[in-house]
N, C-alpha and C. Protein backbone atom coordinates (compact mmCIF):
# COMPACT_ATOMS: atom_id res chain seq x y z
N UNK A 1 82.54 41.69 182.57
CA UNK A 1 83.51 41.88 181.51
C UNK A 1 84.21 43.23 181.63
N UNK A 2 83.27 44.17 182.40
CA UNK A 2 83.97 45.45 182.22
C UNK A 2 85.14 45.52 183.37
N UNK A 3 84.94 45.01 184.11
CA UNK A 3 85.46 44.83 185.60
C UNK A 3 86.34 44.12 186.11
N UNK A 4 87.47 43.77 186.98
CA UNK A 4 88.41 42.95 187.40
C UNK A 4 87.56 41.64 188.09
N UNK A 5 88.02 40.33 187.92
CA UNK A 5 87.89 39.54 188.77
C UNK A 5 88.96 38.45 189.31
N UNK A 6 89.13 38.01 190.17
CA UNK A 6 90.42 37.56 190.84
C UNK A 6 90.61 36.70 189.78
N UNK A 7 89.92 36.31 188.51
CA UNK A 7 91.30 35.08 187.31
C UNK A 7 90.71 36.35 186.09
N UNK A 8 90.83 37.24 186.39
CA UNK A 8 90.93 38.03 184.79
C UNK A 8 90.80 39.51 185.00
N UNK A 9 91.35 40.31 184.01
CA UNK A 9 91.46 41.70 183.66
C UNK A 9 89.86 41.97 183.05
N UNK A 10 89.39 43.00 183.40
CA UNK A 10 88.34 43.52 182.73
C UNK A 10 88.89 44.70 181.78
N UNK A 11 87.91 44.67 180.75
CA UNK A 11 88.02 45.60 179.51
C UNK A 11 88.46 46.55 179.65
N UNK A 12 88.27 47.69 181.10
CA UNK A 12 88.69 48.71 181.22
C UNK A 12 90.50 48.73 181.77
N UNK A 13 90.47 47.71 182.33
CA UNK A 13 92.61 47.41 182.51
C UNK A 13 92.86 46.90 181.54
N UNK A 14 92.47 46.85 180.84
CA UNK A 14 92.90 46.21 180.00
C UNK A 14 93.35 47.14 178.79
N UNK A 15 92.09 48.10 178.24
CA UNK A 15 92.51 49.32 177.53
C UNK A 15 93.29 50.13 177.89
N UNK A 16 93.02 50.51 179.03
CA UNK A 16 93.98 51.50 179.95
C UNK A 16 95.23 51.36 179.74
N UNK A 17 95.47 49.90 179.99
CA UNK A 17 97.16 49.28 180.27
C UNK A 17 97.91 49.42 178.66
N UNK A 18 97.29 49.04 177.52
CA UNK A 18 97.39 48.76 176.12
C UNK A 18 97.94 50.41 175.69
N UNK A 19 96.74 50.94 175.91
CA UNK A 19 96.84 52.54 175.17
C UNK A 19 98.17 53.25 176.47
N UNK A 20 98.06 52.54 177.75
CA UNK A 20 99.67 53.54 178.59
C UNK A 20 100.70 52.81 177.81
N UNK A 21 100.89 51.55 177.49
CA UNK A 21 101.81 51.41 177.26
C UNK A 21 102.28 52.13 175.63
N UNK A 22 101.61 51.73 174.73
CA UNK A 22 101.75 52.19 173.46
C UNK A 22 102.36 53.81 173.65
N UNK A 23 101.33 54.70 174.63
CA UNK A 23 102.06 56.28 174.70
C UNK A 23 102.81 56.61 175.39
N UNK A 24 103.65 55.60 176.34
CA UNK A 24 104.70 55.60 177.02
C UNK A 24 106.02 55.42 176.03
N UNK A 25 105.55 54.26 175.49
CA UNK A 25 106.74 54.03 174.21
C UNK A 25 107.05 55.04 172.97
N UNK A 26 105.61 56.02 172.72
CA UNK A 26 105.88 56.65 172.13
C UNK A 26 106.28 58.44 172.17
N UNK A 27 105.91 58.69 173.44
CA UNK A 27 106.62 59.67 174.14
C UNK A 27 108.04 59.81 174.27
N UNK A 28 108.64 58.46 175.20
CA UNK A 28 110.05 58.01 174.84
C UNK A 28 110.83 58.58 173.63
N UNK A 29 109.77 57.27 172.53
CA UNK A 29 110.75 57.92 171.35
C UNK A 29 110.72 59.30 170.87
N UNK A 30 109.70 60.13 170.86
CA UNK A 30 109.03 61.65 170.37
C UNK A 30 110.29 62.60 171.58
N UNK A 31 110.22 62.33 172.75
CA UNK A 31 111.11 62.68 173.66
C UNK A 31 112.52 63.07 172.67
N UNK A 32 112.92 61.52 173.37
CA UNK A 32 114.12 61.36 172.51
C UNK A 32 114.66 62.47 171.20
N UNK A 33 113.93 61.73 170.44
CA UNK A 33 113.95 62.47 169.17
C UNK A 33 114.17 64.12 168.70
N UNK A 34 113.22 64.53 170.14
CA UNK A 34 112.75 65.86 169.94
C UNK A 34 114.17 66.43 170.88
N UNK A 35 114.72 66.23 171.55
CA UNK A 35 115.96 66.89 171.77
C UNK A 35 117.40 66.84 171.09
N UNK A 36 116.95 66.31 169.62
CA UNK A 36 118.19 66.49 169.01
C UNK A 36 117.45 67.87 168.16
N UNK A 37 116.37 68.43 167.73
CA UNK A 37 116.24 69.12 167.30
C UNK A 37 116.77 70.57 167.21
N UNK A 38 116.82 70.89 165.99
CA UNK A 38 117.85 72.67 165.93
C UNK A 38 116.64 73.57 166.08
N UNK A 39 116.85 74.88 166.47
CA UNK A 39 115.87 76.17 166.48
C UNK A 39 115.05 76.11 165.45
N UNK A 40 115.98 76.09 163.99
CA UNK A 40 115.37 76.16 162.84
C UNK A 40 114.77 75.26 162.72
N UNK A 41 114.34 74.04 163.08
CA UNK A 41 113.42 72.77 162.60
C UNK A 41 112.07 73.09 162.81
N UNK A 42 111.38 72.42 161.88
CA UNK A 42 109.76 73.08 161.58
C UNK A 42 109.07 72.43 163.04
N UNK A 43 110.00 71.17 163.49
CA UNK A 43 108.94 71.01 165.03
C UNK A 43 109.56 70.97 166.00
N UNK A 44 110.77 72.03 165.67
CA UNK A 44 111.75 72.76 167.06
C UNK A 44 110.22 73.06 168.48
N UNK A 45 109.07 73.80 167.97
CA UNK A 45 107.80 74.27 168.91
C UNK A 45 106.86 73.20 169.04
N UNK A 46 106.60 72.21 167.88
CA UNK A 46 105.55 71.51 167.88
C UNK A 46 105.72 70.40 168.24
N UNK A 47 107.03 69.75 168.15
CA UNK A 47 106.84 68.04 168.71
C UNK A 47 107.32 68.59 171.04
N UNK A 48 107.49 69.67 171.12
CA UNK A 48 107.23 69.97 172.61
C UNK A 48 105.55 69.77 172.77
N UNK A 49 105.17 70.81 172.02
CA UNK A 49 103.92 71.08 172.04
C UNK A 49 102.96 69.80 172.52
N UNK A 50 103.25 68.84 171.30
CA UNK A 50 102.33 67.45 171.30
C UNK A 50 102.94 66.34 172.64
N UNK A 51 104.27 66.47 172.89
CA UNK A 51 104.84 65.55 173.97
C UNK A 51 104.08 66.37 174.97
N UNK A 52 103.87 67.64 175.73
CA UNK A 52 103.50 68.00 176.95
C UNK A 52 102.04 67.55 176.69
N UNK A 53 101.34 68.03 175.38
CA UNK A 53 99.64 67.46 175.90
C UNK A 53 99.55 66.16 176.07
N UNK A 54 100.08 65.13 175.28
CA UNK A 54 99.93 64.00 175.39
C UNK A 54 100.05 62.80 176.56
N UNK A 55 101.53 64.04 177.24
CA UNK A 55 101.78 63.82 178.63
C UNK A 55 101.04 63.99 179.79
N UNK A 56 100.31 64.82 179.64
CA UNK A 56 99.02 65.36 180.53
C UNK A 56 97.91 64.67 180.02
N UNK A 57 97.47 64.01 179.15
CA UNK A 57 96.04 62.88 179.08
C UNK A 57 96.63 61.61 179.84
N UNK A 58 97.70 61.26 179.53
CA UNK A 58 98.99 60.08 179.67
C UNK A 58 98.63 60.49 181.74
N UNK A 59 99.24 61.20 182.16
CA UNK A 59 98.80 61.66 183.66
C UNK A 59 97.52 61.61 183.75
N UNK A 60 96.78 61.92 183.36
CA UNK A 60 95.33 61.95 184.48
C UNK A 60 94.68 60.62 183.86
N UNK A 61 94.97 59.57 182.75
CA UNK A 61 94.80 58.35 182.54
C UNK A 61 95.08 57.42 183.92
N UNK A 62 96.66 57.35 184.00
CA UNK A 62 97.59 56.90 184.85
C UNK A 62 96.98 57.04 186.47
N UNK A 63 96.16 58.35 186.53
CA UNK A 63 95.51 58.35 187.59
C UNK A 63 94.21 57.88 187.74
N UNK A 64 93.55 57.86 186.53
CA UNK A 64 92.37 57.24 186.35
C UNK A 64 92.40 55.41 186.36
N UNK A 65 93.60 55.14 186.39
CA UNK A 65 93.86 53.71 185.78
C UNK A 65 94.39 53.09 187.48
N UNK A 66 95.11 54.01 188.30
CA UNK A 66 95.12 53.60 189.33
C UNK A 66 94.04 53.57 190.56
N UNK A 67 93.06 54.86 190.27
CA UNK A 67 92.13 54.49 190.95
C UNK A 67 90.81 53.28 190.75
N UNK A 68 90.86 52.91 189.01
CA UNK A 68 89.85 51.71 188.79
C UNK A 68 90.64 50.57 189.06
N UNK A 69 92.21 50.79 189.35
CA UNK A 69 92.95 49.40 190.15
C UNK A 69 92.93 48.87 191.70
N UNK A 70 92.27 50.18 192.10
CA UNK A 70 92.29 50.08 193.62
C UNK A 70 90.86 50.08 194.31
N UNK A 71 90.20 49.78 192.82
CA UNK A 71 88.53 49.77 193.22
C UNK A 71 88.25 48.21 193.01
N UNK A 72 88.36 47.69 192.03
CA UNK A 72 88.66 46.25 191.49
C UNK A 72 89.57 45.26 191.81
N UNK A 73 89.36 43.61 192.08
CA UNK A 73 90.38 43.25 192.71
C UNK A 73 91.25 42.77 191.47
N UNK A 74 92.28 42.37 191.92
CA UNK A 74 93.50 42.25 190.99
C UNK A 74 93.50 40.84 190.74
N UNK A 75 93.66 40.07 189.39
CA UNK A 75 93.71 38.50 189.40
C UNK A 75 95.24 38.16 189.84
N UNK A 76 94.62 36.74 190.96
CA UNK A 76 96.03 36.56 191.42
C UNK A 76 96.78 35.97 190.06
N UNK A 77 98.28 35.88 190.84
CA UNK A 77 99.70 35.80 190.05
C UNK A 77 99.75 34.77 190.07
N UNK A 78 100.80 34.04 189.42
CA UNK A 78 100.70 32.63 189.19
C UNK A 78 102.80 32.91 189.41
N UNK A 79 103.05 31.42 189.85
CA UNK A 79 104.17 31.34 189.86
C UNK A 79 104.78 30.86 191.46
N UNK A 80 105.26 30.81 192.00
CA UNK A 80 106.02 31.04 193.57
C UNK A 80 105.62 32.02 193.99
N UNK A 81 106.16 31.92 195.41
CA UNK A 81 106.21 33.26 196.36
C UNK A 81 106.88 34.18 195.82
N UNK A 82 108.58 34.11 196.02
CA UNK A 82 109.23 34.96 194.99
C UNK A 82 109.26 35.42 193.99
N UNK A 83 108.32 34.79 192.99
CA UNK A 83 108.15 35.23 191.70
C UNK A 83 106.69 36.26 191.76
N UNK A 84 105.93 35.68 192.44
CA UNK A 84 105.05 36.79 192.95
C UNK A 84 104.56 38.43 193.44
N UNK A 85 106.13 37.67 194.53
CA UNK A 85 106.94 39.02 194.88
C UNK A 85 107.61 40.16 194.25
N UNK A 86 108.13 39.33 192.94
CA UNK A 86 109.04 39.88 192.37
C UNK A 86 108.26 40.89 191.30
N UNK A 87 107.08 40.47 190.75
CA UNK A 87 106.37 40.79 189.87
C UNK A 87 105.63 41.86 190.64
N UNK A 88 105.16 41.69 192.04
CA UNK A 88 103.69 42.86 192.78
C UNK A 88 105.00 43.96 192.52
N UNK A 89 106.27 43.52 193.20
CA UNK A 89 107.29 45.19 193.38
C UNK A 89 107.57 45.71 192.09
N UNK A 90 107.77 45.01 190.79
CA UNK A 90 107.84 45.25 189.85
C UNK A 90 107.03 45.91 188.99
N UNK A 91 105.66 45.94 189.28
CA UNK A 91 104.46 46.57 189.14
C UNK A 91 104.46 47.58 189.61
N UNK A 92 104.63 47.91 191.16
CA UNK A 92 104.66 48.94 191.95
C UNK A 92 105.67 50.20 191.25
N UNK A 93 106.71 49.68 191.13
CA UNK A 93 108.12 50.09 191.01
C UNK A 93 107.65 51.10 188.99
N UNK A 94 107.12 50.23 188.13
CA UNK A 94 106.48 51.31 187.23
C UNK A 94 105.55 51.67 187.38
N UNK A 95 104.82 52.04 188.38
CA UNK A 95 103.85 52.93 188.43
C UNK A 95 104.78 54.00 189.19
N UNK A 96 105.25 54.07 190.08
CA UNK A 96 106.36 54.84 190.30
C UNK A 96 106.80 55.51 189.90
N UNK A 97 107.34 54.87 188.67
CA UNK A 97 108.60 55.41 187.16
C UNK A 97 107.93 56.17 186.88
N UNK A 98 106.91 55.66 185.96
CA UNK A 98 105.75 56.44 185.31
C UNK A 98 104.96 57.60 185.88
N UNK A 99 105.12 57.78 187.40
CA UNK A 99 104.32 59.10 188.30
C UNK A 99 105.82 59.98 188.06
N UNK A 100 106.62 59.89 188.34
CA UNK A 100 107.66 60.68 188.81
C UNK A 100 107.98 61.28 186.78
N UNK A 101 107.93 60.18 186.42
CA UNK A 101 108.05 60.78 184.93
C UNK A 101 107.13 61.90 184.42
N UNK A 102 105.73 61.64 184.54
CA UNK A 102 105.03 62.45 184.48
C UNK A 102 105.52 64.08 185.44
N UNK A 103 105.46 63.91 186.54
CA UNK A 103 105.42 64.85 187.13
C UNK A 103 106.82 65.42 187.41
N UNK A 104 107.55 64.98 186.86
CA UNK A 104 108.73 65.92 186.45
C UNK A 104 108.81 66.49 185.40
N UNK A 105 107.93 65.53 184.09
CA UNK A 105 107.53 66.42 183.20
C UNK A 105 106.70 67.78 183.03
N UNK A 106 105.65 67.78 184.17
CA UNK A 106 105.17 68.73 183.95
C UNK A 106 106.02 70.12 185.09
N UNK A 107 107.03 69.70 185.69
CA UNK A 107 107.47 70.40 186.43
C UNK A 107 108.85 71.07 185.19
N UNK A 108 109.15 70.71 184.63
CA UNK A 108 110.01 70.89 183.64
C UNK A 108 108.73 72.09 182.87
N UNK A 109 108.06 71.55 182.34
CA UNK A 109 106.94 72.51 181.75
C UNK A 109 106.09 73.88 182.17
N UNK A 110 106.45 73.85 183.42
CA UNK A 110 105.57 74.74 184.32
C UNK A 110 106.42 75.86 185.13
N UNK A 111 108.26 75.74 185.00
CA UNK A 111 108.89 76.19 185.62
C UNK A 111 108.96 77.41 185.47
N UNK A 112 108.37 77.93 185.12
CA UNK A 112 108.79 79.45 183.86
C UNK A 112 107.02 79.76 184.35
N UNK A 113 106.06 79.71 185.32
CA UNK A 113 104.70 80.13 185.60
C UNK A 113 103.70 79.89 185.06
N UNK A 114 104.24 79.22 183.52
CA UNK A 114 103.06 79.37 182.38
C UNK A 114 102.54 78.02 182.60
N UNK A 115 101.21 77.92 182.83
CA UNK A 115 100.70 76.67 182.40
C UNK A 115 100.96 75.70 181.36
N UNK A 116 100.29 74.27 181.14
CA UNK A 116 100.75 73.41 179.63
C UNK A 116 99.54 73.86 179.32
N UNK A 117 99.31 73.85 177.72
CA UNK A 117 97.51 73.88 176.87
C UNK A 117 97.81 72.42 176.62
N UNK A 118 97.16 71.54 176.55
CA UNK A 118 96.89 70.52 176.38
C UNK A 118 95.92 70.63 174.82
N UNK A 119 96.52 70.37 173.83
CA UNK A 119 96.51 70.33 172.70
C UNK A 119 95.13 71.50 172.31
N UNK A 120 95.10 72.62 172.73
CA UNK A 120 94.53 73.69 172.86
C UNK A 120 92.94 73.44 173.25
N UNK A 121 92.88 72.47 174.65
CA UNK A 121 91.66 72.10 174.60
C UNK A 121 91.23 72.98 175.38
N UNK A 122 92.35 72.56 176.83
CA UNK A 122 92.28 73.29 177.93
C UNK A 122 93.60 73.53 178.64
N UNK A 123 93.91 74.25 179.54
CA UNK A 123 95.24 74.43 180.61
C UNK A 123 95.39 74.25 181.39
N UNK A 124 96.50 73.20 182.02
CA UNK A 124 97.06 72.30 183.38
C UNK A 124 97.74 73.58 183.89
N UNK A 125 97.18 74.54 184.84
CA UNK A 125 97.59 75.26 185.51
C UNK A 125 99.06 74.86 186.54
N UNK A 126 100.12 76.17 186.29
CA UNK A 126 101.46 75.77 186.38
C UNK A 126 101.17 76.33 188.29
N UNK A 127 101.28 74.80 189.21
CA UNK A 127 100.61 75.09 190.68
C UNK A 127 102.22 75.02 191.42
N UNK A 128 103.14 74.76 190.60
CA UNK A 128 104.61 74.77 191.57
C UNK A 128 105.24 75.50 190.07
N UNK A 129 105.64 76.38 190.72
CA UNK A 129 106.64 77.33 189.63
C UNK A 129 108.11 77.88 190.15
N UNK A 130 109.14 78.49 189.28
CA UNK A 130 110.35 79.37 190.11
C UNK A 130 111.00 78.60 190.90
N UNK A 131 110.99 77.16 191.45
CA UNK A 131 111.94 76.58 192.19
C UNK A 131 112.99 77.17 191.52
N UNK A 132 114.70 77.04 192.76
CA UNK A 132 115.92 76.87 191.99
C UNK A 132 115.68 75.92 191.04
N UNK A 133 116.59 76.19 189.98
CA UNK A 133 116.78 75.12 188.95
C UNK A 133 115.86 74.11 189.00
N UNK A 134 114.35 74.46 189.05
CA UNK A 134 113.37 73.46 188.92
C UNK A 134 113.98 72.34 187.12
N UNK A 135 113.68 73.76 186.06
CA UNK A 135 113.62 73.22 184.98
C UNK A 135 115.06 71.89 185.01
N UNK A 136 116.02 72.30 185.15
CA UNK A 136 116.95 71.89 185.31
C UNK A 136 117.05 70.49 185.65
N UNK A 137 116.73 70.10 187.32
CA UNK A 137 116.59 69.47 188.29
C UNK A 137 115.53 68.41 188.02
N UNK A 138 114.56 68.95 187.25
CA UNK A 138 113.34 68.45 186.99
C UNK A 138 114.01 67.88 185.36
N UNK A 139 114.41 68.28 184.54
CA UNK A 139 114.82 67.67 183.50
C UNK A 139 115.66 66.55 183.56
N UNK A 140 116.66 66.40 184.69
CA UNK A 140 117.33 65.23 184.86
C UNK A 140 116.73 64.24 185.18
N UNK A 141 115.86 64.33 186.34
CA UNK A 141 114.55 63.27 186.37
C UNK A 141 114.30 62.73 185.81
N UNK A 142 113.91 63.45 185.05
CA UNK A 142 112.94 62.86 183.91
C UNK A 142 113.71 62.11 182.62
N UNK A 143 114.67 62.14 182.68
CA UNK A 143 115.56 61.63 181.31
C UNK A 143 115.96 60.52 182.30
N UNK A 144 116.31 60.36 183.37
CA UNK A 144 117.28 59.46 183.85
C UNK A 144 115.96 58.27 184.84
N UNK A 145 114.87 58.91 184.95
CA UNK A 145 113.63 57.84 184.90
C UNK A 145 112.57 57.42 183.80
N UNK A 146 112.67 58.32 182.79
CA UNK A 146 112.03 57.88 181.53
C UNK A 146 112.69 56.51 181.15
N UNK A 147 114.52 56.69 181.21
CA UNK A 147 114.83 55.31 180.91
C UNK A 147 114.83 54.29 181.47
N UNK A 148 114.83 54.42 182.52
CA UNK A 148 114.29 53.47 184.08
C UNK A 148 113.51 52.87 183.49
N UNK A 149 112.37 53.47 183.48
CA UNK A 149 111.02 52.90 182.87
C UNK A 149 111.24 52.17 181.84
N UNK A 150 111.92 52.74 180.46
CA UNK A 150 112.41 51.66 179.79
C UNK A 150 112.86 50.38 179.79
N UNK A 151 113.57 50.48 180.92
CA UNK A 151 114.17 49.17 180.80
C UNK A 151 113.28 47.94 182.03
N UNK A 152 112.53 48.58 182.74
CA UNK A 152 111.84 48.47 183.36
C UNK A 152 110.74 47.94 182.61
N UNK A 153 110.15 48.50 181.53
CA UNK A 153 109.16 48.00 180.75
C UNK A 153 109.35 46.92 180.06
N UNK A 154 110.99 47.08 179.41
CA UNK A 154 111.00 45.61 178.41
C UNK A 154 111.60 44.32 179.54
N UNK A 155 111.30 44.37 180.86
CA UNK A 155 111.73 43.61 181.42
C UNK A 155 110.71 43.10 181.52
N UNK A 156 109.11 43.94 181.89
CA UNK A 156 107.79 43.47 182.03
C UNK A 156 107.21 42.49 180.42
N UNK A 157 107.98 43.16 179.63
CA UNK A 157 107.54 42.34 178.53
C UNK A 157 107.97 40.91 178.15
N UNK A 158 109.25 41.05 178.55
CA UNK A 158 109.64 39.66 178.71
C UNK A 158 109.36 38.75 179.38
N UNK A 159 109.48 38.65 180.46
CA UNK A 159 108.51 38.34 181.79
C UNK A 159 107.29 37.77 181.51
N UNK A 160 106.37 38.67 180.83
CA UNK A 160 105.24 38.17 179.84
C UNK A 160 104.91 37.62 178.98
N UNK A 161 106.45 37.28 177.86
CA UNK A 161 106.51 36.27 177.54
C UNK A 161 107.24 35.28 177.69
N UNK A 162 107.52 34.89 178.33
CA UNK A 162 108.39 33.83 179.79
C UNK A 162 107.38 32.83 180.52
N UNK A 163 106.19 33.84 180.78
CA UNK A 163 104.81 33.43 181.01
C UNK A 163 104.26 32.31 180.38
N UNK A 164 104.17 33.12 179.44
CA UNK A 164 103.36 32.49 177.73
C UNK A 164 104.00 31.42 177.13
N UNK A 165 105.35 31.64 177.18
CA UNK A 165 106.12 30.21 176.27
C UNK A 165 106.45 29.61 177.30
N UNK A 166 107.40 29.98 178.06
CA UNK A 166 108.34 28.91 178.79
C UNK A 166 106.82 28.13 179.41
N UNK A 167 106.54 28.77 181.01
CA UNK A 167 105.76 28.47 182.05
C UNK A 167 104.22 27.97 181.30
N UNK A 168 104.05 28.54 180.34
CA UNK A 168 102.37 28.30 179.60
C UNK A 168 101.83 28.23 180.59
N UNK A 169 101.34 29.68 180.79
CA UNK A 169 100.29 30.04 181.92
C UNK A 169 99.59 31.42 180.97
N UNK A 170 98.48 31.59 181.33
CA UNK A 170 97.46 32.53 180.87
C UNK A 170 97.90 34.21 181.14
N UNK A 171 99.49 34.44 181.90
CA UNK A 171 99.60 35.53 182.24
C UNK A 171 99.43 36.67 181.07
N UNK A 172 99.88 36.36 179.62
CA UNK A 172 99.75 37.43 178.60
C UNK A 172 98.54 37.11 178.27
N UNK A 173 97.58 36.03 177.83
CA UNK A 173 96.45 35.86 177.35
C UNK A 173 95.26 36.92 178.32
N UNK A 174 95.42 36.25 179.44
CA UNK A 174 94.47 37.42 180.17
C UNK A 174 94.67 38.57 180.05
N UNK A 175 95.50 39.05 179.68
CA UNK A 175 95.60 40.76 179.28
C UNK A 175 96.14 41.22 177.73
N UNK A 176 95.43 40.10 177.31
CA UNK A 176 94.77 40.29 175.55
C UNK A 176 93.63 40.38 175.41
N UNK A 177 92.72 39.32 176.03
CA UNK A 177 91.41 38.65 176.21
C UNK A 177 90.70 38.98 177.93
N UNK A 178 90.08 39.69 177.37
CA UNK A 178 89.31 39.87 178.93
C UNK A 178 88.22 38.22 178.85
N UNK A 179 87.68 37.86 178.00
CA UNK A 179 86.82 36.85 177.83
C UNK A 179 87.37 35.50 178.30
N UNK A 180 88.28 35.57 177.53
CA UNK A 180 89.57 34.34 177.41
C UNK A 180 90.10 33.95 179.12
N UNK A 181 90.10 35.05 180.10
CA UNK A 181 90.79 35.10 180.91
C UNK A 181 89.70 35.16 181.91
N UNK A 182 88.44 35.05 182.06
CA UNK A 182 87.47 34.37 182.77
C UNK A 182 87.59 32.90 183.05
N UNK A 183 87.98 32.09 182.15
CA UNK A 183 88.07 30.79 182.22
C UNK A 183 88.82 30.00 183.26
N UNK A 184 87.86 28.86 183.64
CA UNK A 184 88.40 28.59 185.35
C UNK A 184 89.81 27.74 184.79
């Protein structure tokens, strides 16, 4: 149950995937949001504050989530070749989004020498600093693949339910139900 098997998600992809997606979506919006802010606003310091730590559990999750993906086998896909295809690159392609997002984020964060505190637990030591126009360079990135990902994501969601209604295949159930998605 805890574990992948070729017809189901185990508990741990399964949380993993649930809780990235939920703080992907909500970074986005906190993102978003947080750059219309004025000097004077009471979380002009603090909604940075909470987007960089959150971003850094969000990263070493993302890395934690790819190495229990590459330890475990993956349940096959259902559908055609091409649709198969279309879905492994599509997979690939946001984990991608999501690395480069991260790590432009923290390159945006780190440009200036200072480490992130991660919600004052501990500090993601700043290990690339002072590029030209890192902050800069690194900020476009990240705005112009955060939305990538966006649209990238609600494509995965649809897709998933495309699955579910049209095709009625177990593709969203198995990654609701780790139990459910054992079933031959």
């Amino acid at each position: 149950m805890w574990r992948n098997t070729r017809t189901g998600w185990g508990i741990v992809s399964i949380t993993l995937h649930w809780l990235s997606a939920v703080t992907i979506v909500g970074l986005f919006a906190l993102g978003w949001w947080m750059t219309g802010l004025g000097y004077f606003d009471a979380w002009y310091n603090l909604a940075p504050w909470w987007h960089r730590s959150i971003g850094m559990l969000l990263l070493f999750a993302t890395l934690l989530r790819l190495a229990w993906r590459f330890m475990n086998p993956t349940p096959a896909a259902h559908g055609g070749r091409l649709e198969r295809l279309a879905a492994h690159l599509g997979h690939v392609l946001i984990y991608v989004l999501l690395l480069v997002v991260l790590v432009s984020g923290y390159l945006i964060s780190t440009a200036r020498g200072r480490g992130i505190s991660v919600f004052d637990w501990f500090e993601v030591p700043a290990l690339i600093s002072r590029l030209p126009n890192q902050e800069t360079i690194a900020g476009e990135i990240h705005w112009y693949a955060a939305v990538a990902l966006m649209v990238l994501a609600a494509g995965h969601v649809l897709a998933a339910f495309k699955h579910h209604v049209l095709d009625r295949q177990d593709t969203l159930t198995r990654m609701l139900n780790p139990a459910r998605s054992r079933r031959p």
